[in-house]
PDB file of N, CA and C in Angstrom:
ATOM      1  N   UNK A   1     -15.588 -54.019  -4.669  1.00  0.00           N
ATOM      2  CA  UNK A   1     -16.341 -52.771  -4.606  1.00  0.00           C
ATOM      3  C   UNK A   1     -16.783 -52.403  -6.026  1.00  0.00           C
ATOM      4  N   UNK A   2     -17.985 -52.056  -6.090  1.00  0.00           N
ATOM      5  CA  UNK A   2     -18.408 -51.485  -7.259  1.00  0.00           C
ATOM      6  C   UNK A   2     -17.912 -49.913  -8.027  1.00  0.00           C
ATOM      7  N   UNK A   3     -18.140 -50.166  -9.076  1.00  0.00           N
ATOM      8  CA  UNK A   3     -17.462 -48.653  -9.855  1.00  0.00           C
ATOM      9  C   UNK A   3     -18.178 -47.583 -10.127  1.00  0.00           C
ATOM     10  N   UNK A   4     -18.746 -47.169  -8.432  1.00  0.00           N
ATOM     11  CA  UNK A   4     -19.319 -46.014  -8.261  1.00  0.00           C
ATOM     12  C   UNK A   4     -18.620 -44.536  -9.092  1.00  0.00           C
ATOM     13  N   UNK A   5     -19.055 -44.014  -9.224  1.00  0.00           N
ATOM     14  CA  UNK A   5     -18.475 -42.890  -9.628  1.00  0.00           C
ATOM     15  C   UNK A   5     -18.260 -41.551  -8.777  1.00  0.00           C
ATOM     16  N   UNK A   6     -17.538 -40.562  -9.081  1.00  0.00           N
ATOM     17  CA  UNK A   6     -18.128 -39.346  -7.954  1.00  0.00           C
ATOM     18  C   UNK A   6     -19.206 -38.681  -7.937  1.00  0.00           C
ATOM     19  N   UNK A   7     -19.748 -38.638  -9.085  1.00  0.00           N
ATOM     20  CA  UNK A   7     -20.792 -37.857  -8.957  1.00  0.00           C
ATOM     21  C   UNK A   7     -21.858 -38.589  -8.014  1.00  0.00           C
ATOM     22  N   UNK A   8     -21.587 -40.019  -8.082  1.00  0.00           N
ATOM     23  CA  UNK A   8     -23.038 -40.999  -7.767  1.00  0.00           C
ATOM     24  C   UNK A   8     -22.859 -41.232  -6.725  1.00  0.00           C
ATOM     25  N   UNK A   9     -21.543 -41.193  -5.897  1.00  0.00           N
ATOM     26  CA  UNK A   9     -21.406 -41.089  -4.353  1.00  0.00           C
ATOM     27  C   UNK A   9     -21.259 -39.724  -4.207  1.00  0.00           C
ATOM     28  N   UNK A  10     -21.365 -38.679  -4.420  1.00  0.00           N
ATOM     29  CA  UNK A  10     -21.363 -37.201  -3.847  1.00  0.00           C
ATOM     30  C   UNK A  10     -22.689 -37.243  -3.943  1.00  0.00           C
ATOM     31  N   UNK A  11     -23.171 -37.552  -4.849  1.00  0.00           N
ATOM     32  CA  UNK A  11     -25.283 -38.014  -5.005  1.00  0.00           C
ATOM     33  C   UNK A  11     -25.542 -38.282  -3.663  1.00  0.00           C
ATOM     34  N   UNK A  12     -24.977 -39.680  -3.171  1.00  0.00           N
ATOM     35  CA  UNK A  12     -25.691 -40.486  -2.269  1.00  0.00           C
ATOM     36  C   UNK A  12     -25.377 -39.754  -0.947  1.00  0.00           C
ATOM     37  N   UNK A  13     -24.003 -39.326  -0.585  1.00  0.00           N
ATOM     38  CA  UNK A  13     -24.395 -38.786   0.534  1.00  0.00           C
ATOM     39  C   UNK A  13     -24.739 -37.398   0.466  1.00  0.00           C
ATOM     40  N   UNK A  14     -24.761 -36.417  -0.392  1.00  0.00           N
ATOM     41  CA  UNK A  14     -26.048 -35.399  -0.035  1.00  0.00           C
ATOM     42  C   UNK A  14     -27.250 -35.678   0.059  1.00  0.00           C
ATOM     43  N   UNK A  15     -27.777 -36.735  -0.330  1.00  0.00           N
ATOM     44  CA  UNK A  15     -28.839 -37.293  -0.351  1.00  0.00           C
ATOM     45  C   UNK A  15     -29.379 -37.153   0.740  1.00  0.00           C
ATOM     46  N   UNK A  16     -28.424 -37.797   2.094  1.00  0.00           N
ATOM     47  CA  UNK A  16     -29.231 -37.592   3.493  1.00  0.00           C
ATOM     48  C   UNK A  16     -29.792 -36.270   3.528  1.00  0.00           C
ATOM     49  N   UNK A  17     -29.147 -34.823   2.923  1.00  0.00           N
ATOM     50  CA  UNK A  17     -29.652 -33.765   3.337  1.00  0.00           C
ATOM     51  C   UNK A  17     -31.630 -33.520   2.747  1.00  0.00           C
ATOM     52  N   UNK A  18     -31.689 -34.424   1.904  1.00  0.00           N
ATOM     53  CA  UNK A  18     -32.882 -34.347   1.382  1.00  0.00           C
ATOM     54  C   UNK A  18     -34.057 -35.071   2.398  1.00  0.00           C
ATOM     55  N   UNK A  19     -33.541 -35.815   3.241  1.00  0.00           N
ATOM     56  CA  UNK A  19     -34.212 -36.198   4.596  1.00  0.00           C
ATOM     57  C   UNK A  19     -34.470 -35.254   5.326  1.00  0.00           C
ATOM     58  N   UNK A  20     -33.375 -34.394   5.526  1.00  0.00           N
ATOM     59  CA  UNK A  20     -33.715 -33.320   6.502  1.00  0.00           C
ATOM     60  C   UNK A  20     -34.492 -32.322   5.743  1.00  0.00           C
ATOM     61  N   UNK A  21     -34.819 -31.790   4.282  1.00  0.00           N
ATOM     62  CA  UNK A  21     -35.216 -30.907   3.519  1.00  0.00           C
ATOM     63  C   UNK A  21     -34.514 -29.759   3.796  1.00  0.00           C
ATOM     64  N   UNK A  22     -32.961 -29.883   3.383  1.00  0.00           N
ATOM     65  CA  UNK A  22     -32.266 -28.395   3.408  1.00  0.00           C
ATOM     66  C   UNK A  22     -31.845 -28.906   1.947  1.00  0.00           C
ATOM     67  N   UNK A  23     -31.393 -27.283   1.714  1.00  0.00           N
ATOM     68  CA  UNK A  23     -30.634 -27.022  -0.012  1.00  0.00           C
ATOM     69  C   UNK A  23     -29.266 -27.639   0.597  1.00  0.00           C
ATOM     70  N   UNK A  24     -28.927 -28.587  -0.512  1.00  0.00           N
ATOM     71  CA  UNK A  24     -27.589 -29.094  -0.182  1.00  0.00           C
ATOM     72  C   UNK A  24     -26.484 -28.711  -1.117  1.00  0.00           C
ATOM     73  N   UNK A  25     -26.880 -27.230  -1.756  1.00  0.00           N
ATOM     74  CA  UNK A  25     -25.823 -26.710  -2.247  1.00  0.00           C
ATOM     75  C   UNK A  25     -24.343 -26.230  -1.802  1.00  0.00           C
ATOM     76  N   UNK A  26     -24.276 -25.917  -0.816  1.00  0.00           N
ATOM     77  CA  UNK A  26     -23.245 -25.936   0.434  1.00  0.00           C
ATOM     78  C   UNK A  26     -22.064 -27.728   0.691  1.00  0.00           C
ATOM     79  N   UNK A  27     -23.187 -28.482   0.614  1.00  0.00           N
ATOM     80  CA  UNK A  27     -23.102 -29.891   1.193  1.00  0.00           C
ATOM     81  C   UNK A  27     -22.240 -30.288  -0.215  1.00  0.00           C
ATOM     82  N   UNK A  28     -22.975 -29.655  -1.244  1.00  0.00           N
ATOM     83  CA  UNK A  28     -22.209 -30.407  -2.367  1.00  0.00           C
ATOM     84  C   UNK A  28     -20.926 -30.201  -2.609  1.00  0.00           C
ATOM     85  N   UNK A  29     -20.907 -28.973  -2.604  1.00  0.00           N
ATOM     86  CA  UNK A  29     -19.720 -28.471  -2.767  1.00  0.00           C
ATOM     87  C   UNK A  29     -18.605 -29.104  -2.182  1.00  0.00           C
ATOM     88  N   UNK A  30     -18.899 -29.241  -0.772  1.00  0.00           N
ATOM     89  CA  UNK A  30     -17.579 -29.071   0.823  1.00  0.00           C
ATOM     90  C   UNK A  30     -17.631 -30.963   0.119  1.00  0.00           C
ATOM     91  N   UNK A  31     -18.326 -31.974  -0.333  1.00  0.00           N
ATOM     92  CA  UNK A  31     -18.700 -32.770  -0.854  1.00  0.00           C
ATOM     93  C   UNK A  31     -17.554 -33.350  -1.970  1.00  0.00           C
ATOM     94  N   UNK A  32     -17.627 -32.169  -2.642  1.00  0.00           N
ATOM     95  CA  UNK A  32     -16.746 -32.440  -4.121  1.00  0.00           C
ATOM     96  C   UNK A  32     -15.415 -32.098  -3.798  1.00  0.00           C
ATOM     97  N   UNK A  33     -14.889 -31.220  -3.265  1.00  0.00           N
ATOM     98  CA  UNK A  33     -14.087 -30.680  -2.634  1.00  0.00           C
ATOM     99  C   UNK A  33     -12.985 -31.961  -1.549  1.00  0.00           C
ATOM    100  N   UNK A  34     -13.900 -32.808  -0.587  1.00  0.00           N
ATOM    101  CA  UNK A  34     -13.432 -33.522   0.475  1.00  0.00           C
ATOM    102  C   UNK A  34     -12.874 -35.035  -0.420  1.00  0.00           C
ATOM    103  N   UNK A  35     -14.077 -35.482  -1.677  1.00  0.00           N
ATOM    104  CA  UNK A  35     -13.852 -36.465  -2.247  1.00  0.00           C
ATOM    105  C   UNK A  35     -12.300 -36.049  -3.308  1.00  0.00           C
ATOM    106  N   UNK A  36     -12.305 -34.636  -3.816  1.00  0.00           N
ATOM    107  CA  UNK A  36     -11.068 -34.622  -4.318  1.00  0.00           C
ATOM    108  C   UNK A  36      -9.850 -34.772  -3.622  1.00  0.00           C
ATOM    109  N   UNK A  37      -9.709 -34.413  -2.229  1.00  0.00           N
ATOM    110  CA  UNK A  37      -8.692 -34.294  -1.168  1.00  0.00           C
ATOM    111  C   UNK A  37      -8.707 -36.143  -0.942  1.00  0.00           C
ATOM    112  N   UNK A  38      -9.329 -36.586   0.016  1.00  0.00           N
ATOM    113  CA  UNK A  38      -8.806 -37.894   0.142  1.00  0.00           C
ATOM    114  C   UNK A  38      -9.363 -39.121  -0.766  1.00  0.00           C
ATOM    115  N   UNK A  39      -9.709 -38.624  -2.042  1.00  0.00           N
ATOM    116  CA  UNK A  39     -10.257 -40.090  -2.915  1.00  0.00           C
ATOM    117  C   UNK A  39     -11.404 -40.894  -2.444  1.00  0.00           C
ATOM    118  N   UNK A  40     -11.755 -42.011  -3.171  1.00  0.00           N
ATOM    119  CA  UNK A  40     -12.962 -42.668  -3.743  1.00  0.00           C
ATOM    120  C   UNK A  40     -13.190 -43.840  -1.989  1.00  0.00           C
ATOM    121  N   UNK A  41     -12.490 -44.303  -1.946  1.00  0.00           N
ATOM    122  CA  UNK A  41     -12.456 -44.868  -0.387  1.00  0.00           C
ATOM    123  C   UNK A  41     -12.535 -43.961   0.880  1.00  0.00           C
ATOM    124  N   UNK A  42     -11.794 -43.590   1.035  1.00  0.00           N
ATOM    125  CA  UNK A  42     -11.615 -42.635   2.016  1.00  0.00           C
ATOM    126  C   UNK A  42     -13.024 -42.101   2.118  1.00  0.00           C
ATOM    127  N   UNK A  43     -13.174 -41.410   1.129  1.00  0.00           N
ATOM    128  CA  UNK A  43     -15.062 -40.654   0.638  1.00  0.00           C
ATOM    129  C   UNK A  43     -15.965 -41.253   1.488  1.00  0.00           C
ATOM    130  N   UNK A  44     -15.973 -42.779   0.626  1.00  0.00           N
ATOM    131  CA  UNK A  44     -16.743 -43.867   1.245  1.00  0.00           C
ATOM    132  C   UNK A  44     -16.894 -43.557   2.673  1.00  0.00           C
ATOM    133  N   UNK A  45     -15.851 -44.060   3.631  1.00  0.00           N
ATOM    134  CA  UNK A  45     -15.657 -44.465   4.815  1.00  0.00           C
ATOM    135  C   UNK A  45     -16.321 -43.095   5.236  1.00  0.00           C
ATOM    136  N   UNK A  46     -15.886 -42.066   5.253  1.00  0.00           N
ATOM    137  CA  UNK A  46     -15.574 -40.597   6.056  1.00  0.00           C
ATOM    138  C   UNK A  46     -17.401 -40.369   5.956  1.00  0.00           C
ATOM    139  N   UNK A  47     -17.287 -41.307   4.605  1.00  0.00           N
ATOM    140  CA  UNK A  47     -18.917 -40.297   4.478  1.00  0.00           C
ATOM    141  C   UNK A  47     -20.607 -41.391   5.155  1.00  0.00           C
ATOM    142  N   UNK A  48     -19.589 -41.665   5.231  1.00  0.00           N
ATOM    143  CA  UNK A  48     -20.782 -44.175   5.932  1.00  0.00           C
ATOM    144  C   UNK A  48     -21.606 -44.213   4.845  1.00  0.00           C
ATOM    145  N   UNK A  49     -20.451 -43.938   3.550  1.00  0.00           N
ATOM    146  CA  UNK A  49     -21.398 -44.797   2.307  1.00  0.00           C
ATOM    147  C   UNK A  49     -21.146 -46.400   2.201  1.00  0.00           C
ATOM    148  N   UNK A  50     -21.563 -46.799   3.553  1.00  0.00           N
ATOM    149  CA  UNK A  50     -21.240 -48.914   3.108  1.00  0.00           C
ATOM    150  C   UNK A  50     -22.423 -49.063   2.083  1.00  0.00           C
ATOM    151  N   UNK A  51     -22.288 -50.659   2.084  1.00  0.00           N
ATOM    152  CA  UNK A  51     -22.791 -51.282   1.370  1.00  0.00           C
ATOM    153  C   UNK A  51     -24.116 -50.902   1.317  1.00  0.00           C
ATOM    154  N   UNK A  52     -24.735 -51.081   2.507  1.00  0.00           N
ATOM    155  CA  UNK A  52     -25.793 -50.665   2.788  1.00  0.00           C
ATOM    156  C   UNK A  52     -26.788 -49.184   2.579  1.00  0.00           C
ATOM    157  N   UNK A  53     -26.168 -48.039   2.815  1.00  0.00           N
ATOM    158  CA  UNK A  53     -26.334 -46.788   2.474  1.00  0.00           C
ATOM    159  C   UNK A  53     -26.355 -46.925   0.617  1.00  0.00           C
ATOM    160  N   UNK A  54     -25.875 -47.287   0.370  1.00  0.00           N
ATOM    161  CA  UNK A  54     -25.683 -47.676  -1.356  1.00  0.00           C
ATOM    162  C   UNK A  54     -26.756 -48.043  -1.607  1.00  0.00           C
ATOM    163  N   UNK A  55     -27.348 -49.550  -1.165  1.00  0.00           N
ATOM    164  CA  UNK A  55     -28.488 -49.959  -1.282  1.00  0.00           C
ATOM    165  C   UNK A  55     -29.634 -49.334  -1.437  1.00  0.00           C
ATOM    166  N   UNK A  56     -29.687 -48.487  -0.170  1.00  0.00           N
ATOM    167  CA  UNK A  56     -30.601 -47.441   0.442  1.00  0.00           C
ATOM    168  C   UNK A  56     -30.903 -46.528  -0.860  1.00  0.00           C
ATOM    169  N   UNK A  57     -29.780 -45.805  -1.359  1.00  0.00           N
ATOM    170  CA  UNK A  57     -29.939 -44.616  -1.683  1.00  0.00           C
ATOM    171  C   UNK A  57     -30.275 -45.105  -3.542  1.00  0.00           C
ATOM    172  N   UNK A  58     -29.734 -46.573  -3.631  1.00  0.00           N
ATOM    173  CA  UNK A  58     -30.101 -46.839  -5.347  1.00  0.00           C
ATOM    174  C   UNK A  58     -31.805 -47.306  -5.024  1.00  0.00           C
ATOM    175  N   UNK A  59     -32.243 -47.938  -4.074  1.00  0.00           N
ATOM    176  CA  UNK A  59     -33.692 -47.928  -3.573  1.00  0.00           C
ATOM    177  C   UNK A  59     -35.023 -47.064  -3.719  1.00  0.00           C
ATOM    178  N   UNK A  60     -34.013 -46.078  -2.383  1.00  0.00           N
ATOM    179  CA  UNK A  60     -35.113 -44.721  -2.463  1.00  0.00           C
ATOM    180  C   UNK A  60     -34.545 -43.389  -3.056  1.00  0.00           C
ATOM    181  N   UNK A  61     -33.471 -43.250  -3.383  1.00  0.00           N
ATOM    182  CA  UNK A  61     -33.145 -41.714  -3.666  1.00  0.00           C
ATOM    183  C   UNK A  61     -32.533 -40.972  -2.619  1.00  0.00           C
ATOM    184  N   UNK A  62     -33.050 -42.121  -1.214  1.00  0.00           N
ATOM    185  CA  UNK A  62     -31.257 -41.168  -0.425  1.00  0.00           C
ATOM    186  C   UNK A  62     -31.301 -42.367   0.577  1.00  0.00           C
ATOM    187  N   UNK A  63     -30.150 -41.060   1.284  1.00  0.00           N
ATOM    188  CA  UNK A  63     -29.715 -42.515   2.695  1.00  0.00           C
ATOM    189  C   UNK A  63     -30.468 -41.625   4.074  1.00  0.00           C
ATOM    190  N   UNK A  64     -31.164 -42.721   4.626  1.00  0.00           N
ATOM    191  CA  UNK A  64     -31.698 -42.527   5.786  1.00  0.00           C
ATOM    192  C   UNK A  64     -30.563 -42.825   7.383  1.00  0.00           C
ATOM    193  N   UNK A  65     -29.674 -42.249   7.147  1.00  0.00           N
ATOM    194  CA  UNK A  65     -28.672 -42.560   8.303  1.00  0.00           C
ATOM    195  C   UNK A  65     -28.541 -42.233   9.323  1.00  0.00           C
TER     196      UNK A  65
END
């Protein structure tokens, strides 16, 4: 696994909210908050940042999920 960081996976999955065009100030938060409670994997999984969503979001700027 690569040495994402938090900020750059709390990035990627608010990101989807930028698909929908809502403020994901809310999102970030509950975001930063969930990644501090169960860590950098867990994050991953809980949040369907695979491989793929990664791809996606270093691509275009978010994940289309």
């Amino acid at each position: 696994m690569a040495g994402y960081t938090k900020e750059f996976l709390v990035d990627a999955f608010c990101s989807k909210s930028k698909f929908y065009k809502v403020d994901d100030t809310f999102i970030r938060k509950l975001a930063n908050e969930h990644y501090d409670k169960v860590g950098k994997d867990k994050f991953r999984i809980s949040c369907a940042l695979d491989a793929a969503a990664i791809k996606e979001f270093k691509a275009t700027g978010y994940c289309n999920l």
